[in-house]
N, C-alpha and C. Protein backbone atom coordinates (compact mmCIF):
# COMPACT_ATOMS: atom_id res chain seq x y z
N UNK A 1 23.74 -2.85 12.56
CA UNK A 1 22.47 -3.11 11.92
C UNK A 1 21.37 -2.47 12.75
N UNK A 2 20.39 -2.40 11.78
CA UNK A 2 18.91 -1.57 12.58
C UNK A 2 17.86 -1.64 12.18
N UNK A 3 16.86 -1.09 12.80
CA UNK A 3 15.88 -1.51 11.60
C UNK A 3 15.30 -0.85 10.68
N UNK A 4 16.02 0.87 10.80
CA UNK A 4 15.92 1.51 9.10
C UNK A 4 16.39 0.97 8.15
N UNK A 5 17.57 0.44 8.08
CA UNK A 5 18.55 0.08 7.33
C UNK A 5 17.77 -1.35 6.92
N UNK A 6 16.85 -2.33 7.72
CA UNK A 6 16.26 -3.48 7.09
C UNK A 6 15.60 -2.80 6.72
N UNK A 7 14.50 -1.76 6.85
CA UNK A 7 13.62 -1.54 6.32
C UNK A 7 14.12 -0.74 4.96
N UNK A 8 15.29 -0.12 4.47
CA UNK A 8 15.89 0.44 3.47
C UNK A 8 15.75 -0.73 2.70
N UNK A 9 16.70 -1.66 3.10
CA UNK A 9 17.21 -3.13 2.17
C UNK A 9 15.62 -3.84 1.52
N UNK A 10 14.84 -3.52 2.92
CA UNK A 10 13.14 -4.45 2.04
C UNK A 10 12.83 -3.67 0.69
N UNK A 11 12.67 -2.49 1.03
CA UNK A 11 12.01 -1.18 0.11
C UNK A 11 13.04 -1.56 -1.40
N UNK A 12 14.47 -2.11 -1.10
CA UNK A 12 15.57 -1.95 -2.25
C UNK A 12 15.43 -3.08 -2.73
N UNK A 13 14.45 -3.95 -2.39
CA UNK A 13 14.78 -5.50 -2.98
C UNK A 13 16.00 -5.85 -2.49
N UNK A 14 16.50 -6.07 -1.79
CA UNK A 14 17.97 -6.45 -1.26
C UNK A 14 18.43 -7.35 -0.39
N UNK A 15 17.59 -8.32 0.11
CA UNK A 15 17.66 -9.37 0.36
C UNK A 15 16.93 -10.77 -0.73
N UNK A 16 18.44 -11.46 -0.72
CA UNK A 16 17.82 -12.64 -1.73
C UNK A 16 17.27 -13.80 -1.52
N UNK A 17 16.90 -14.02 -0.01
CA UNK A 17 16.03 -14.91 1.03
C UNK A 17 15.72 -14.57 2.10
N UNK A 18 14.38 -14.77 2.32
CA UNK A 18 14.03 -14.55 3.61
C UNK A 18 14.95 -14.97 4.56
N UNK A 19 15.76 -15.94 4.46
CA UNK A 19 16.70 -16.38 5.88
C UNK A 19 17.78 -15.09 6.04
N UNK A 20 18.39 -14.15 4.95
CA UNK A 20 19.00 -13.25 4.85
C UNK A 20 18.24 -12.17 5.91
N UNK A 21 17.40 -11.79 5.79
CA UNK A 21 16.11 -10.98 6.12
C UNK A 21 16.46 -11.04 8.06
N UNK A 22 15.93 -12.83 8.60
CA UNK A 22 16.02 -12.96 8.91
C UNK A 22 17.71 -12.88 10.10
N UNK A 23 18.66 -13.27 9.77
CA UNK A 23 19.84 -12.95 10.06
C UNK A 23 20.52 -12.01 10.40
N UNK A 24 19.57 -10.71 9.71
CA UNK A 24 19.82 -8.74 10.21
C UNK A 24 18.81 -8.43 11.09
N UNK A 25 17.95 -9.60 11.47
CA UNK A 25 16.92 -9.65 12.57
C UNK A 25 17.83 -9.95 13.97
N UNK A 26 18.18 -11.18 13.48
CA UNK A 26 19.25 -12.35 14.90
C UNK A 26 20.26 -11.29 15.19
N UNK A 27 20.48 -10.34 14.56
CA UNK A 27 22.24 -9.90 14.75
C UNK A 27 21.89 -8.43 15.23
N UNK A 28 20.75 -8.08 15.03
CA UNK A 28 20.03 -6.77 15.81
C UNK A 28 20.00 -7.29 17.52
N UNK A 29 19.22 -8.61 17.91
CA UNK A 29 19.01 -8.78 19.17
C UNK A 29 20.35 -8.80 19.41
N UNK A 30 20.97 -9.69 18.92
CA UNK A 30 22.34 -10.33 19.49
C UNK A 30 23.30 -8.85 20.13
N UNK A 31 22.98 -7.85 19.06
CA UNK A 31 23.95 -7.20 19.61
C UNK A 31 23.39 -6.05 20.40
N UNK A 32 21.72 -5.97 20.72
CA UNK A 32 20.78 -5.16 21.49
C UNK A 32 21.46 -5.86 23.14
N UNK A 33 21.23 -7.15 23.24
CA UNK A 33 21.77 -8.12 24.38
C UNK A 33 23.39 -7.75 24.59
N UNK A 34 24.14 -7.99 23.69
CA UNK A 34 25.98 -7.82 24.06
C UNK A 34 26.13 -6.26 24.75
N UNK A 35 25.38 -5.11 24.33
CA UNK A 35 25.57 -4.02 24.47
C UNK A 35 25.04 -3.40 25.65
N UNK A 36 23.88 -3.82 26.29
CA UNK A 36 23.06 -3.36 27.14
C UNK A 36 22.73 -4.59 28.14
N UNK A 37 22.75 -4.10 29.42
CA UNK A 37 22.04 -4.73 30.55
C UNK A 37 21.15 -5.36 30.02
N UNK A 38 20.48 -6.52 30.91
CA UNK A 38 19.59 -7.21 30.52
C UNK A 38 18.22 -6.83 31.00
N UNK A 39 18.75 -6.01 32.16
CA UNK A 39 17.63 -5.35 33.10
C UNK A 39 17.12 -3.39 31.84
N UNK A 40 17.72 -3.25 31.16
CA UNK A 40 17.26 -2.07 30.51
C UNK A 40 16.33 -2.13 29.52
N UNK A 41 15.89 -0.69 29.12
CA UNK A 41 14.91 -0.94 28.23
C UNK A 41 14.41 -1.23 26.95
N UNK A 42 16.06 -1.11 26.57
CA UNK A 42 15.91 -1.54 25.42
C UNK A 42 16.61 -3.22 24.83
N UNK A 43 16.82 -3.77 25.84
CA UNK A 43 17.12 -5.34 25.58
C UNK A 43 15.83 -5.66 25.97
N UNK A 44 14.60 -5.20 27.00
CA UNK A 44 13.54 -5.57 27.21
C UNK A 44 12.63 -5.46 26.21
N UNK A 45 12.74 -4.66 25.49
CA UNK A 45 12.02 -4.05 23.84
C UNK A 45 12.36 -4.91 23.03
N UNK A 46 13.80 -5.16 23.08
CA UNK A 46 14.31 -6.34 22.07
C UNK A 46 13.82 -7.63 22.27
N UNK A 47 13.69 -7.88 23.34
CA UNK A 47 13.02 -9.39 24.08
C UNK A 47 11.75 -9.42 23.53
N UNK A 48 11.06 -8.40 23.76
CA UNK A 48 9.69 -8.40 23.36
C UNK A 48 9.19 -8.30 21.82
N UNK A 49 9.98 -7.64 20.60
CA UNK A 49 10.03 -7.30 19.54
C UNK A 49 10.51 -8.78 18.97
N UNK A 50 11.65 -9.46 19.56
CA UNK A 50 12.28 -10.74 18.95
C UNK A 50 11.04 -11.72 18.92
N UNK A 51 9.99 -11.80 20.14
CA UNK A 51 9.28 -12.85 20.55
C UNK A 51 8.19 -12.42 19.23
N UNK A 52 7.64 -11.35 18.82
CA UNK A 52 6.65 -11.17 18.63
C UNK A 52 7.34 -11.67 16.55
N UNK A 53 8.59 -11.40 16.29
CA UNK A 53 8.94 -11.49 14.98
C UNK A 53 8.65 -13.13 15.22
N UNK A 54 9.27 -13.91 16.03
CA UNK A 54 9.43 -15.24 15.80
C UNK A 54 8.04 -15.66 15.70
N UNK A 55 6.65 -15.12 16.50
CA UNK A 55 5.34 -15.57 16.05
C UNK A 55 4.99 -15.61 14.80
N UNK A 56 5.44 -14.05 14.23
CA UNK A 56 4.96 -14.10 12.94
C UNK A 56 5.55 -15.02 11.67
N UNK A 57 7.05 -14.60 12.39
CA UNK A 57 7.94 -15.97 10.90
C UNK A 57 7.03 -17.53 11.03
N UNK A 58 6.68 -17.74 12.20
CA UNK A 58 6.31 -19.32 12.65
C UNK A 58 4.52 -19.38 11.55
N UNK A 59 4.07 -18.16 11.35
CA UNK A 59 2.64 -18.61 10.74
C UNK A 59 3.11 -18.14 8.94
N UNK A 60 4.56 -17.96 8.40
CA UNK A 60 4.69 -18.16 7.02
C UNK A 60 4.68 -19.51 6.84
N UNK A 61 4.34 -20.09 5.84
CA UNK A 61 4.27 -21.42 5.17
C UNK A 61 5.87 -21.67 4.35
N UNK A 62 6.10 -22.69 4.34
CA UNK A 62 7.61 -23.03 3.99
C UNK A 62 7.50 -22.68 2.72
């Protein structure tokens, strides 16, 4: 997963809940973290990119 490919699936209508949406989000870090040091730059990007998605999901309304 990546995030052309979410951004393909948004553009396609192709997710049928936001928690779906969400889940090609979790499984991007998850596997940014399994793959790479924790000390590199791109689990540090991911750290920082994850924190900043979870702000924004936290100010949608249920």
């Amino acid at each position: 997963m990546d995030l052309s490919t979410i951004e393909e699936r948004l553009d396609s209508d192709l997710y049928a809940a936001p928690k779906d949406l969400v889940a090609d989000l979790k499984l991007i870090f998850s596997n940014c973290r399994q793959y790479n040091d924790a000390t590199t730059v791109y689990t540090k990007c991911a750290v920082r990119l994850e924190k900043f998605m979870w702000s924004l999901i936290k100010e949608i309304p249920e």
